[in-house]
C-alpha atoms as a PDB file:
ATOM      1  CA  UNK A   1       8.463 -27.824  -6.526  1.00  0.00           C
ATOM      2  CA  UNK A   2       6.341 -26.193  -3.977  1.00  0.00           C
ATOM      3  CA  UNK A   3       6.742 -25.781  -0.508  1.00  0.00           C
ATOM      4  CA  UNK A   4       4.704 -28.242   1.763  1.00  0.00           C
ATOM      5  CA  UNK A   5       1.709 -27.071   3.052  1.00  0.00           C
ATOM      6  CA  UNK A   6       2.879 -26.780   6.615  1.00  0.00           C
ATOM      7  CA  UNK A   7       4.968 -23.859   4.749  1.00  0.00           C
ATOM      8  CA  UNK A   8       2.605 -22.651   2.513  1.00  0.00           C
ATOM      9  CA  UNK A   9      -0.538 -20.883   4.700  1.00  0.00           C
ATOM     10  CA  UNK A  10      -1.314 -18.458   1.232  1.00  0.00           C
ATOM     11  CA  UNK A  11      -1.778 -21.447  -0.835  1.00  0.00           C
ATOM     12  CA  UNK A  12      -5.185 -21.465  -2.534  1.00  0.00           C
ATOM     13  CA  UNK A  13      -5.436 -17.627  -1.555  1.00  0.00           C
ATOM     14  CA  UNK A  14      -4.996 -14.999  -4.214  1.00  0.00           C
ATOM     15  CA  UNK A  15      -3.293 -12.145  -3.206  1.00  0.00           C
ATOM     16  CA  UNK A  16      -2.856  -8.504  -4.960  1.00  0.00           C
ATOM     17  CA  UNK A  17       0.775  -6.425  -4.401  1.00  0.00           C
ATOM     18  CA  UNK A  18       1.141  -3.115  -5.542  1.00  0.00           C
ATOM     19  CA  UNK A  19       4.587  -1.503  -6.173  1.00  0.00           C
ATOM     20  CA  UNK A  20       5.600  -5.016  -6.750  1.00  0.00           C
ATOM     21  CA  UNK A  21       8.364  -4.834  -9.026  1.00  0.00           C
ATOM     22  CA  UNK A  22      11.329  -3.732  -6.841  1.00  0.00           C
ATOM     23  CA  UNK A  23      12.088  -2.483  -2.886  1.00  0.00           C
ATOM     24  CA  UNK A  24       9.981  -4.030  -0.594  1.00  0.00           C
ATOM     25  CA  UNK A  25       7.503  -4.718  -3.048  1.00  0.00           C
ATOM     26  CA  UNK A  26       9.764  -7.309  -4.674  1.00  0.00           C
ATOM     27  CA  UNK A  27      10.773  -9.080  -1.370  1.00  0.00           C
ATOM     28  CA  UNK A  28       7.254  -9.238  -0.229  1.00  0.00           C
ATOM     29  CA  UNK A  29       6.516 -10.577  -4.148  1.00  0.00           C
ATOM     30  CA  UNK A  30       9.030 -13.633  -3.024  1.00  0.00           C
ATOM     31  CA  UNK A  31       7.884 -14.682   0.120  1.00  0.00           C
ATOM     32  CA  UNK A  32       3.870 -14.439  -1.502  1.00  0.00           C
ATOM     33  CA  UNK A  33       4.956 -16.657  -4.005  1.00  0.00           C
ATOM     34  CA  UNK A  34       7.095 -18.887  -1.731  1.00  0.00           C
ATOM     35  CA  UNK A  35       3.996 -19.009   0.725  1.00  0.00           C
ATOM     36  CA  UNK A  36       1.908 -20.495  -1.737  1.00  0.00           C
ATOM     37  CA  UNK A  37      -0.338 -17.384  -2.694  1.00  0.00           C
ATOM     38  CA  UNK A  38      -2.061 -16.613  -6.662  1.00  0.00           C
ATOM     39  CA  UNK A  39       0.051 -13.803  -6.508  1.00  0.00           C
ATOM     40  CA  UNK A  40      -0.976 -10.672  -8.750  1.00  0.00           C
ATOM     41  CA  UNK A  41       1.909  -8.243  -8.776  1.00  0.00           C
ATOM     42  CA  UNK A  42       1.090  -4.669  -9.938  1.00  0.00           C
ATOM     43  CA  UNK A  43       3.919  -2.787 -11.414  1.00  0.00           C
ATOM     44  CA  UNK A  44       3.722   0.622 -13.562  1.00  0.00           C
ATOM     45  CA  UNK A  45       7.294   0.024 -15.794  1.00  0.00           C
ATOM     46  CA  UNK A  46       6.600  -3.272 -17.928  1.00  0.00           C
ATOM     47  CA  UNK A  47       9.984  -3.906 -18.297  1.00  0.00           C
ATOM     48  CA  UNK A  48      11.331  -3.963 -14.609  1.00  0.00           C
ATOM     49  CA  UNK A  49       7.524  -5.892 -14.307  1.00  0.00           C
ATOM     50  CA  UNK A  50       8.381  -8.791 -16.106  1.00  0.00           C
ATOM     51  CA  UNK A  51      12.298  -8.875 -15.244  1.00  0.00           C
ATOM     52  CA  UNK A  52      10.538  -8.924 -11.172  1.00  0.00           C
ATOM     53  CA  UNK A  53       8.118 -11.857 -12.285  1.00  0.00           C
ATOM     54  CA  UNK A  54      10.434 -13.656 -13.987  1.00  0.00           C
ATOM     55  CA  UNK A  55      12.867 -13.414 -10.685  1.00  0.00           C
ATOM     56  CA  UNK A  56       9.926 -14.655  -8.583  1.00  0.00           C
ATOM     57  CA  UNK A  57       9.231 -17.346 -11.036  1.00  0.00           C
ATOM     58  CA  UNK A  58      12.319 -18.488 -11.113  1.00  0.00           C
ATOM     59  CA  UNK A  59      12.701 -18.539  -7.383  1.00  0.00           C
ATOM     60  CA  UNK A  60       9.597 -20.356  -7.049  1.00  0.00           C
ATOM     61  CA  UNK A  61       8.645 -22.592 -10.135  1.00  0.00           C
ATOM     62  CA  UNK A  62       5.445 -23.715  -8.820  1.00  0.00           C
ATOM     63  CA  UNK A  63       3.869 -20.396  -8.071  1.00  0.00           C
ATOM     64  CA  UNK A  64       0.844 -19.027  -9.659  1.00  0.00           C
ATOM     65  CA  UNK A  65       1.884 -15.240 -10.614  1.00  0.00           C
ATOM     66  CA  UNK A  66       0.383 -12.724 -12.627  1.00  0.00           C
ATOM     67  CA  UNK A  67       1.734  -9.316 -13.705  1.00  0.00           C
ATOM     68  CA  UNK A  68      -0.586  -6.095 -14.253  1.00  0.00           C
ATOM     69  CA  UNK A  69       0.677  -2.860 -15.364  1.00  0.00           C
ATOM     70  CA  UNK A  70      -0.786  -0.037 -13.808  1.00  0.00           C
ATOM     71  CA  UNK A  71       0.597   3.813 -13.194  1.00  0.00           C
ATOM     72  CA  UNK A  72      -0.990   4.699  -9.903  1.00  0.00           C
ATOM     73  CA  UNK A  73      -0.353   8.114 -10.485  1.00  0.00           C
ATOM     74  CA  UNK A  74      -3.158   8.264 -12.974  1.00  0.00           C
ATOM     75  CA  UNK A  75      -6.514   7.653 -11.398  1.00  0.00           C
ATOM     76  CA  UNK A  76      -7.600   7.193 -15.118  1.00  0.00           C
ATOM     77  CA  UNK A  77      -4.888   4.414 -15.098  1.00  0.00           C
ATOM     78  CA  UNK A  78      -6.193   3.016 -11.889  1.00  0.00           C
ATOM     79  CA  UNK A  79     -10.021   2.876 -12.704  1.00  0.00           C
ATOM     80  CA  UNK A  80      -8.472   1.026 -15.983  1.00  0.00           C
ATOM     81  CA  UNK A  81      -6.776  -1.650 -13.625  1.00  0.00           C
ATOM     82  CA  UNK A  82      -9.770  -2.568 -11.256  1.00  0.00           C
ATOM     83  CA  UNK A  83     -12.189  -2.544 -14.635  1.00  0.00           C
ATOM     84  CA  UNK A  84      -9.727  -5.768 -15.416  1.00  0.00           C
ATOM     85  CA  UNK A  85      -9.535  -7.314 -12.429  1.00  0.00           C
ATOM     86  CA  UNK A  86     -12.800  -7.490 -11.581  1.00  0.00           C
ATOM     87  CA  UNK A  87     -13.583  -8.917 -15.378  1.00  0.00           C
ATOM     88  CA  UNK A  88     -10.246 -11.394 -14.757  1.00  0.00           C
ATOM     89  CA  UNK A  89     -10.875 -12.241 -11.442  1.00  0.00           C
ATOM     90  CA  UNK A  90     -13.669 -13.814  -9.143  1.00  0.00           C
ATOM     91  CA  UNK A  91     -11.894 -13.216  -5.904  1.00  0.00           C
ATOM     92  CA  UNK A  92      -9.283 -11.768  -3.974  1.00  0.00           C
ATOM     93  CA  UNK A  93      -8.113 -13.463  -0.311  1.00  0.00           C
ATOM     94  CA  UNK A  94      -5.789 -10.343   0.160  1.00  0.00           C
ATOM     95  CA  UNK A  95      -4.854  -6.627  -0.914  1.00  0.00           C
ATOM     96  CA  UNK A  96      -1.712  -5.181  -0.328  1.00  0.00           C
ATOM     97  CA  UNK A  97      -1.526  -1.337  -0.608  1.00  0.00           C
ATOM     98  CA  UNK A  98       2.632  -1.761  -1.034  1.00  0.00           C
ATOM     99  CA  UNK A  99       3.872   0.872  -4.003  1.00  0.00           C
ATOM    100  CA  UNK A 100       4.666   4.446  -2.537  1.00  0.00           C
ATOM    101  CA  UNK A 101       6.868   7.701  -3.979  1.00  0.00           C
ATOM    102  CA  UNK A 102       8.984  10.193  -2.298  1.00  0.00           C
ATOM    103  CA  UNK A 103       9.806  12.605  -5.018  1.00  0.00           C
ATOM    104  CA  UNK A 104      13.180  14.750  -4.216  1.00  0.00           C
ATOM    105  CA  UNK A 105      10.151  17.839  -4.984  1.00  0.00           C
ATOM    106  CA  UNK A 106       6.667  18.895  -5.031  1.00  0.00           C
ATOM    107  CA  UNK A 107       4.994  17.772  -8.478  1.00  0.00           C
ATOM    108  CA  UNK A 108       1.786  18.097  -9.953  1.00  0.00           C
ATOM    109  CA  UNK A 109       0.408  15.559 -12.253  1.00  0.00           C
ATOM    110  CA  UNK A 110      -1.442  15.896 -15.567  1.00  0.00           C
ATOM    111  CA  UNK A 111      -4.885  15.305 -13.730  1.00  0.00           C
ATOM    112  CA  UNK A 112      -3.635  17.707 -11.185  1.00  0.00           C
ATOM    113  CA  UNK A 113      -2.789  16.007  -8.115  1.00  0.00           C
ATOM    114  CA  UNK A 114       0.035  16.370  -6.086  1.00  0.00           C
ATOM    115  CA  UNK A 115       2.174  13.401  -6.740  1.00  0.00           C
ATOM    116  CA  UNK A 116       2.066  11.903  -3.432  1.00  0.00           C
ATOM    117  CA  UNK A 117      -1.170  12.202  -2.521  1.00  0.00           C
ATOM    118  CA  UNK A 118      -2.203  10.273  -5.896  1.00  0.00           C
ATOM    119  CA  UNK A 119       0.163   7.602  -5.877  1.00  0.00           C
ATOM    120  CA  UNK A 120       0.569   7.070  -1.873  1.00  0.00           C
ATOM    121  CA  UNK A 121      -3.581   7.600  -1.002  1.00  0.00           C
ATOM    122  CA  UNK A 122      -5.918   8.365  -3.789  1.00  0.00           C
ATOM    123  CA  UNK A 123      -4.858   5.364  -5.827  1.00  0.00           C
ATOM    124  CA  UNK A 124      -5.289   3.050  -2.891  1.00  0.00           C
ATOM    125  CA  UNK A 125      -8.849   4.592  -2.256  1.00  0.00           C
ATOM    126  CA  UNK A 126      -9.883   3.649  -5.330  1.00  0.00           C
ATOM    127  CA  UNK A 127      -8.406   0.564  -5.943  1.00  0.00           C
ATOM    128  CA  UNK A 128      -9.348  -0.645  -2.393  1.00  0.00           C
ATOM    129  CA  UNK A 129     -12.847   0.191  -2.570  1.00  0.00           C
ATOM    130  CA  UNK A 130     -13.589  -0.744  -5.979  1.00  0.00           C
ATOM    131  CA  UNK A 131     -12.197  -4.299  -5.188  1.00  0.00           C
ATOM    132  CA  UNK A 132     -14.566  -4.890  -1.873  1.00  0.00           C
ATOM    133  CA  UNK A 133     -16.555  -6.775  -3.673  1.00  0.00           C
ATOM    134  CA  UNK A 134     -14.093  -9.305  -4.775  1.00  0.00           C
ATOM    135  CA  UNK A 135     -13.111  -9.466  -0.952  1.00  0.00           C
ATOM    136  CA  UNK A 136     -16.300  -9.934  -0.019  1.00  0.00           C
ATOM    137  CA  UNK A 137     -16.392 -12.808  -2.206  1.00  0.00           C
ATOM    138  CA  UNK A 138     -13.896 -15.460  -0.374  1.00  0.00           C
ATOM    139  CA  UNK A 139     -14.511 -14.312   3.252  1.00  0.00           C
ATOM    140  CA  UNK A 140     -12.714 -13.040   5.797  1.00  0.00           C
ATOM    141  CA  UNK A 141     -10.340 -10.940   3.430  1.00  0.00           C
ATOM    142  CA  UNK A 142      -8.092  -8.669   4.720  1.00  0.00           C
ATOM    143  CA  UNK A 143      -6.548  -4.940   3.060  1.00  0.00           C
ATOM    144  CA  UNK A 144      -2.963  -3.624   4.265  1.00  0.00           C
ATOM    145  CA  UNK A 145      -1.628  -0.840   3.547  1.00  0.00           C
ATOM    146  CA  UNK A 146       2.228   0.609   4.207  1.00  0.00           C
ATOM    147  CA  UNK A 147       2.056   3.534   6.000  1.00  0.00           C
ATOM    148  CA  UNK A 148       4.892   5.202   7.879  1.00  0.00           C
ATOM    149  CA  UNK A 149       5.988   6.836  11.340  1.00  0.00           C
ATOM    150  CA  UNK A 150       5.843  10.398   8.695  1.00  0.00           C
ATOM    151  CA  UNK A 151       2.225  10.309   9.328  1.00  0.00           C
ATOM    152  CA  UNK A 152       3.302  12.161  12.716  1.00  0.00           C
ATOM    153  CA  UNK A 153       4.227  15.115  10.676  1.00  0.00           C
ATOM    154  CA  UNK A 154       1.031  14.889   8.302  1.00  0.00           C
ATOM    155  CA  UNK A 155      -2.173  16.814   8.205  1.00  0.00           C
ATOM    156  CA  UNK A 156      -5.171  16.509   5.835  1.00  0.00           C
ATOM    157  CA  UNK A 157      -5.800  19.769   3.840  1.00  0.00           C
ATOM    158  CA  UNK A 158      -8.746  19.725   2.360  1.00  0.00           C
ATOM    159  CA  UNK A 159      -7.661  22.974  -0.241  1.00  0.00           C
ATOM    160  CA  UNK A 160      -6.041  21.063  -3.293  1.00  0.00           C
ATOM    161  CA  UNK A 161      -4.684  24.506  -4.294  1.00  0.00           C
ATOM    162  CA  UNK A 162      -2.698  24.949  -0.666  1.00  0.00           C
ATOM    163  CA  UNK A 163      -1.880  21.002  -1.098  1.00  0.00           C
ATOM    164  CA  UNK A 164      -0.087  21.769  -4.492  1.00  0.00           C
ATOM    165  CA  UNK A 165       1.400  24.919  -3.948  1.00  0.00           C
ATOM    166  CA  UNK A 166       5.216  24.358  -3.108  1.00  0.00           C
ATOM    167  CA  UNK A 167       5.123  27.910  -1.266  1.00  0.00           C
ATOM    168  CA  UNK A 168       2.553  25.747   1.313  1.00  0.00           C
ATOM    169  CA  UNK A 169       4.465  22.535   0.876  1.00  0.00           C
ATOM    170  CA  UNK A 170       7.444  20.218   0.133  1.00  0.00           C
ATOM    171  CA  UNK A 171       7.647  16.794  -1.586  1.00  0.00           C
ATOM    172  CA  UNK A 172       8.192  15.689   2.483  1.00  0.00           C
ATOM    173  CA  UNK A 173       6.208  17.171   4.208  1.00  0.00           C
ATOM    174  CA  UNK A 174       3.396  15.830   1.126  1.00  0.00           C
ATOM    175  CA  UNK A 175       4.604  12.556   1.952  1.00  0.00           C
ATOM    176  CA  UNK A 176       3.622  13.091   5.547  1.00  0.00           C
ATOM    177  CA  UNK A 177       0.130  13.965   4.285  1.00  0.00           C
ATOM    178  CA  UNK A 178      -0.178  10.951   2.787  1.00  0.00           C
ATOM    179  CA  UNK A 179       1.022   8.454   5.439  1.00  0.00           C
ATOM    180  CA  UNK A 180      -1.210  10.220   7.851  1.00  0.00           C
ATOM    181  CA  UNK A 181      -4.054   9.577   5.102  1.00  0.00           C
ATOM    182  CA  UNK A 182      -3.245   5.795   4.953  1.00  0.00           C
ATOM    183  CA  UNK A 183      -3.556   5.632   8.714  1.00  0.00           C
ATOM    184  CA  UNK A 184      -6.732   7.628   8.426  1.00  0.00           C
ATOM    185  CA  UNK A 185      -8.177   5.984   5.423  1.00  0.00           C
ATOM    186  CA  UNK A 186      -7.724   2.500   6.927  1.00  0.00           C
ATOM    187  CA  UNK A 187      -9.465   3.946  10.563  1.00  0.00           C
ATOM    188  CA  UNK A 188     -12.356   4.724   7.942  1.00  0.00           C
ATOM    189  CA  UNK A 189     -12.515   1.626   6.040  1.00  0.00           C
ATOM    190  CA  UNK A 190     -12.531  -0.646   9.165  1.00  0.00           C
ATOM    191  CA  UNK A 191     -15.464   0.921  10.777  1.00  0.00           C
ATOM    192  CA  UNK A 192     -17.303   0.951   7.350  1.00  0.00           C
ATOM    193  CA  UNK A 193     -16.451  -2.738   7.016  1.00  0.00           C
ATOM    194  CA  UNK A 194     -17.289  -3.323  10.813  1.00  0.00           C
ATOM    195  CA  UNK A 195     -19.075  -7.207  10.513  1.00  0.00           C
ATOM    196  CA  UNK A 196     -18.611  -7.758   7.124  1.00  0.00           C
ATOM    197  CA  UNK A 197     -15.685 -10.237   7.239  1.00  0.00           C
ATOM    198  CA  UNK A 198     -13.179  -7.934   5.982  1.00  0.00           C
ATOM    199  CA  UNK A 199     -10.038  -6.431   8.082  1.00  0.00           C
ATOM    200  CA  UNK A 200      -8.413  -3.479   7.582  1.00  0.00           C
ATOM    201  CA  UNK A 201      -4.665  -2.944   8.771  1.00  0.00           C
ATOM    202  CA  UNK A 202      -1.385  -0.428   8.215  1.00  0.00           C
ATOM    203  CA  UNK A 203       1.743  -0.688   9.403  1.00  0.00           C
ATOM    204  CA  UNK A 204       4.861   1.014   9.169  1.00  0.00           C
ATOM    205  CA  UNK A 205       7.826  -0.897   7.359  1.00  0.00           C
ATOM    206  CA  UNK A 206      10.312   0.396   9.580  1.00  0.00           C
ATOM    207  CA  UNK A 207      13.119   2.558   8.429  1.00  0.00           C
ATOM    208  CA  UNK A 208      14.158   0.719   5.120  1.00  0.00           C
ATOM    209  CA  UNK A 209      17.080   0.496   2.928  1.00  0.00           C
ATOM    210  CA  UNK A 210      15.194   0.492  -0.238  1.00  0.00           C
ATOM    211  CA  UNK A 211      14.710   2.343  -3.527  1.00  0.00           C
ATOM    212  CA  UNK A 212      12.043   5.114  -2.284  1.00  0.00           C
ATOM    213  CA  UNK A 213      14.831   7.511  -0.820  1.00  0.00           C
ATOM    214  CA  UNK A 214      16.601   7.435  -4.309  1.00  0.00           C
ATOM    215  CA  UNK A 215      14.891  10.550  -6.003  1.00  0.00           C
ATOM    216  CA  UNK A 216      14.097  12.434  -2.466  1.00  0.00           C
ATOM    217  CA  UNK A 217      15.992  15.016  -1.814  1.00  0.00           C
ATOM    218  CA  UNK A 218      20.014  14.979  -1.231  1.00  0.00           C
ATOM    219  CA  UNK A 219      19.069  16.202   2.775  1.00  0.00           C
ATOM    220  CA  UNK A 220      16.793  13.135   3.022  1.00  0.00           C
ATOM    221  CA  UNK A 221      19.511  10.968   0.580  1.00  0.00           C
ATOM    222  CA  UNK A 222      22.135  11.928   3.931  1.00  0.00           C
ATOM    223  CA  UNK A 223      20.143  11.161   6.340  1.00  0.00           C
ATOM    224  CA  UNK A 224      19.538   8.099   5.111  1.00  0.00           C
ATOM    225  CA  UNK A 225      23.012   7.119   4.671  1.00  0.00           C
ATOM    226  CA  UNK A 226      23.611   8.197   8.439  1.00  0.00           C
ATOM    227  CA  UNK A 227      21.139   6.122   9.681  1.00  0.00           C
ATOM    228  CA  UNK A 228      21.847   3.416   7.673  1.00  0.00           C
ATOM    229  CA  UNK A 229      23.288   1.427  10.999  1.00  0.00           C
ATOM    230  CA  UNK A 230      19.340   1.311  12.083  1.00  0.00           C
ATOM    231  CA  UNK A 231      18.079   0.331   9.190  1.00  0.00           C
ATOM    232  CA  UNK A 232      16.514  -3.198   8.357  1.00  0.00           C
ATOM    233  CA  UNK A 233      16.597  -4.734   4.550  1.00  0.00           C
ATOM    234  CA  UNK A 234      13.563  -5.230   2.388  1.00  0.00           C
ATOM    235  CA  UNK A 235      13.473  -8.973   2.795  1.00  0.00           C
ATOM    236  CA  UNK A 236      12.637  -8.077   7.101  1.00  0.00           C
ATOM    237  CA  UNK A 237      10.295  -5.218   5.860  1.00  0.00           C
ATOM    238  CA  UNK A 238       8.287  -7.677   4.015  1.00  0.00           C
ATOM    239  CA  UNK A 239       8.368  -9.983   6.580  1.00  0.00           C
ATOM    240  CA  UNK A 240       5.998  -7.607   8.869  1.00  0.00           C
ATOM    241  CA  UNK A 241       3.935  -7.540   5.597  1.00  0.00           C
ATOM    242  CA  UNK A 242       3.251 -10.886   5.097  1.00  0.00           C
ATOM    243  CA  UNK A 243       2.860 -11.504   9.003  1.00  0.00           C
ATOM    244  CA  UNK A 244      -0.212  -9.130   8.621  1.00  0.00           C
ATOM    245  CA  UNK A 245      -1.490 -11.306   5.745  1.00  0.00           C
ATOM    246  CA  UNK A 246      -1.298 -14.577   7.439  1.00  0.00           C
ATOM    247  CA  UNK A 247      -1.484 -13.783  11.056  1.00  0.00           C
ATOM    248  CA  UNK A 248      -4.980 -15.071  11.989  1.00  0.00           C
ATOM    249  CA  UNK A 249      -5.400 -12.570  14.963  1.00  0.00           C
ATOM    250  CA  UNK A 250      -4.817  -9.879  13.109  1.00  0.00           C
ATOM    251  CA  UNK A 251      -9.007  -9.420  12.164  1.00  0.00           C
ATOM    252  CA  UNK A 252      -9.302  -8.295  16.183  1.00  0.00           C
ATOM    253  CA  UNK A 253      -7.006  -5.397  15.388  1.00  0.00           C
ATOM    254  CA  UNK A 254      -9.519  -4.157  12.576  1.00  0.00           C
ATOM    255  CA  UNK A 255      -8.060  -0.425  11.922  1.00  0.00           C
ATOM    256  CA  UNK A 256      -5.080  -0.155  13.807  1.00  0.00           C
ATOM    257  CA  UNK A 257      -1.682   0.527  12.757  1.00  0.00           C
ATOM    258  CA  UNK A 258       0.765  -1.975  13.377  1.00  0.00           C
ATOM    259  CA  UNK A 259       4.739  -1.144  14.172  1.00  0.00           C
ATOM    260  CA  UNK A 260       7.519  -4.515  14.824  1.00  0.00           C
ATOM    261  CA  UNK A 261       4.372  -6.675  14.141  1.00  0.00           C
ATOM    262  CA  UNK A 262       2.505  -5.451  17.161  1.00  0.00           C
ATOM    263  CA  UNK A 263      -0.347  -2.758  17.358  1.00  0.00           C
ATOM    264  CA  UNK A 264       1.318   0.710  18.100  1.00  0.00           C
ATOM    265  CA  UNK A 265       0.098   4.336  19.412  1.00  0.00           C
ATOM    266  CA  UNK A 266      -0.433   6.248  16.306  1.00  0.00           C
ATOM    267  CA  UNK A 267      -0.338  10.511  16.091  1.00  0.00           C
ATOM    268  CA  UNK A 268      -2.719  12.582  17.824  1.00  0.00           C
ATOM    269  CA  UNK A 269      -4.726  13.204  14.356  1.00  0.00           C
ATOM    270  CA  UNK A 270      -5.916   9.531  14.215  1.00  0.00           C
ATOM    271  CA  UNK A 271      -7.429   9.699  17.115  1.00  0.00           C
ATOM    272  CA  UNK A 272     -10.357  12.239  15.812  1.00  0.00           C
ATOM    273  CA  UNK A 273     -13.231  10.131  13.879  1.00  0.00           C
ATOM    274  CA  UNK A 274     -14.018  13.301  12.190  1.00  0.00           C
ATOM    275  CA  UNK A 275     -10.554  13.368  10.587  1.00  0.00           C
ATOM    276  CA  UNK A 276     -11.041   9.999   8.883  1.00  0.00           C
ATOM    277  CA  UNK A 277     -14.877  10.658   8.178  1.00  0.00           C
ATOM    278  CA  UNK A 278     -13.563  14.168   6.345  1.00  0.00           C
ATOM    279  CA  UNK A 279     -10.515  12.433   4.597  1.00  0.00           C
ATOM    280  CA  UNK A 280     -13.176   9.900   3.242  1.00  0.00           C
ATOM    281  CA  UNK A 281     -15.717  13.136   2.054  1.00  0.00           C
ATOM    282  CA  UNK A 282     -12.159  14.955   0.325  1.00  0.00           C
ATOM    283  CA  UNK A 283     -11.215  11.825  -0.943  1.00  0.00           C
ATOM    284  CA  UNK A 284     -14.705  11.065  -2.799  1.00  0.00           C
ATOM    285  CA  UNK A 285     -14.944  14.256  -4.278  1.00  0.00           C
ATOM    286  CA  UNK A 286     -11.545  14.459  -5.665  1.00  0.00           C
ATOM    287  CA  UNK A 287     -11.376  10.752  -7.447  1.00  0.00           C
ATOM    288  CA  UNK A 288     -15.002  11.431  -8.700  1.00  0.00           C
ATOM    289  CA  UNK A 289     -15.990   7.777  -6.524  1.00  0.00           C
ATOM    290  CA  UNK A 290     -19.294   7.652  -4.814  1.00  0.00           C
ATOM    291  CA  UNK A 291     -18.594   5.296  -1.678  1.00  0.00           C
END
């Protein structure tokens, strides 16, 4: 049975979770569900997919929940997904911009992009702008995206050739790059969406014991375990999550990052409109999307 609706402020919403099948994903998957949200949970392994459903199912018998494969890694993948949502779907309350890598070292993909920046920003370009129109579609809707505190240590090169050369970069310091672009990205968005009814937020999770340190490296696998003492579980990670997605103030923070479930001072980068309006340019050219 359900949750009342006193308990239930997602119900009749339909909400979209990347990177849903374990980590934070997977808590935040639970408390959707258990907050009464159509909850469609996008996972890339079908397998630990359906095992992560079936646990939210279970947990929640009532809930509405859907399961889409998708490897964001592959922009060809990712045009693929949104081409069936928007032919499944008629709208979507929320997006949630969850699923994130950390690879233990600098990789290249097939389509050749650095692993990080596809899976961490590209991916969430496209998928975020290609679904506007189903947010537009059951106003006010609301986008979130996971960032991080890396973003400190994160610059936008515009050279893809710099960006995948490991003599230029690291598998960390690429993750940087692509916090920094969610912070940057969802600076961009917001203005573009400015009185349209649609919010854009980021946050960073806090420090998390969760699966993304697992293939990093074995410096950032010990310093992990060190500060392990400061951590905070997945369950309170998705908590600040899901506070963004039913927090009804959190429209008159359009484009701000978000830290303990309060607005916080991002870096010095974010503060230059030119770096998000440039992000946006690099970011069009190199997923081929005219927006």
């Amino acid at each position: 049975m359900m949750p009342s609706d006193a308990t239930t402020p997602l119900r009749g919403k339909t909400v979209l979770l990347t990177g849903a099948s374990r980590g934070i994903g997977l808590a935040a998957a639970h408390q959707l569900a258990q907050q009464g949200a159509h909850l469609i949970m996008v996972c890339r392994d079908p397998t630990r997919g359906e095992r992560a459903r079936q646990a939210v199912q279970l947990a929640t018998p009532g809930a509405a929940i859907d399961l889409l494969l998708c490897d964001l890694s592959r922009l060809a993948d990712v045009q693929r997904l949104c081409d069936d949502i928007l032919a499944r779907y008629t709208r979507l309350d929320v997006l949630i911009n969850n699923a994130g890598v950390l690879p233990n070292k600098l990789e290249v993909t097939e389509e050749g992009h650095e692993l990080c920046w596809v899976t961490n920003h590209l991916s969430v370009f496209v998928l975020t702008n290609r679904l506007l129109p189903l947010l537009a579609a059951v106003l006010p809707g609301r986008i979130i995206t996971v960032a991080s505190e890396a973003h400190w240590l994160g610059e936008i090169e515009a050279s893809v050739a710099r960006r995948n050369d490991p003599a230029h970069n690291s598998a960390f310091t690429a993750y940087s790059d692509s916090k920094l672009a969610n912070v940057l990205f969802t600076q961009a968005l917001a203005e573009r969406l400015e009185l349209t009814g649609i919010s854009a937020v980021c946050l960073h999770p806090g420090i998390v014991r969760s699966h993304l340190f697992a293939e990093s490296s074995w410096l950032m696998r010990l310093s992990m375990r060190l500060a392990r003492p400061f951590t905070r579980s997945t369950a309170q990670a998705a908590a600040a999550i899901i506070h963004l997605a039913t927090n009804p103030d959190v429209p008159k923070f359009n484009g701000r990052y978000f830290k303990n479930g309060r607005p916080a001072r991002s870096s010095g980068r974010t503060k230059n409109p030119g770096e998000a309006h440039r992000l946006w340019r690099v970011s069009g050219m190199e997923t081929g999307l005219d927006v």
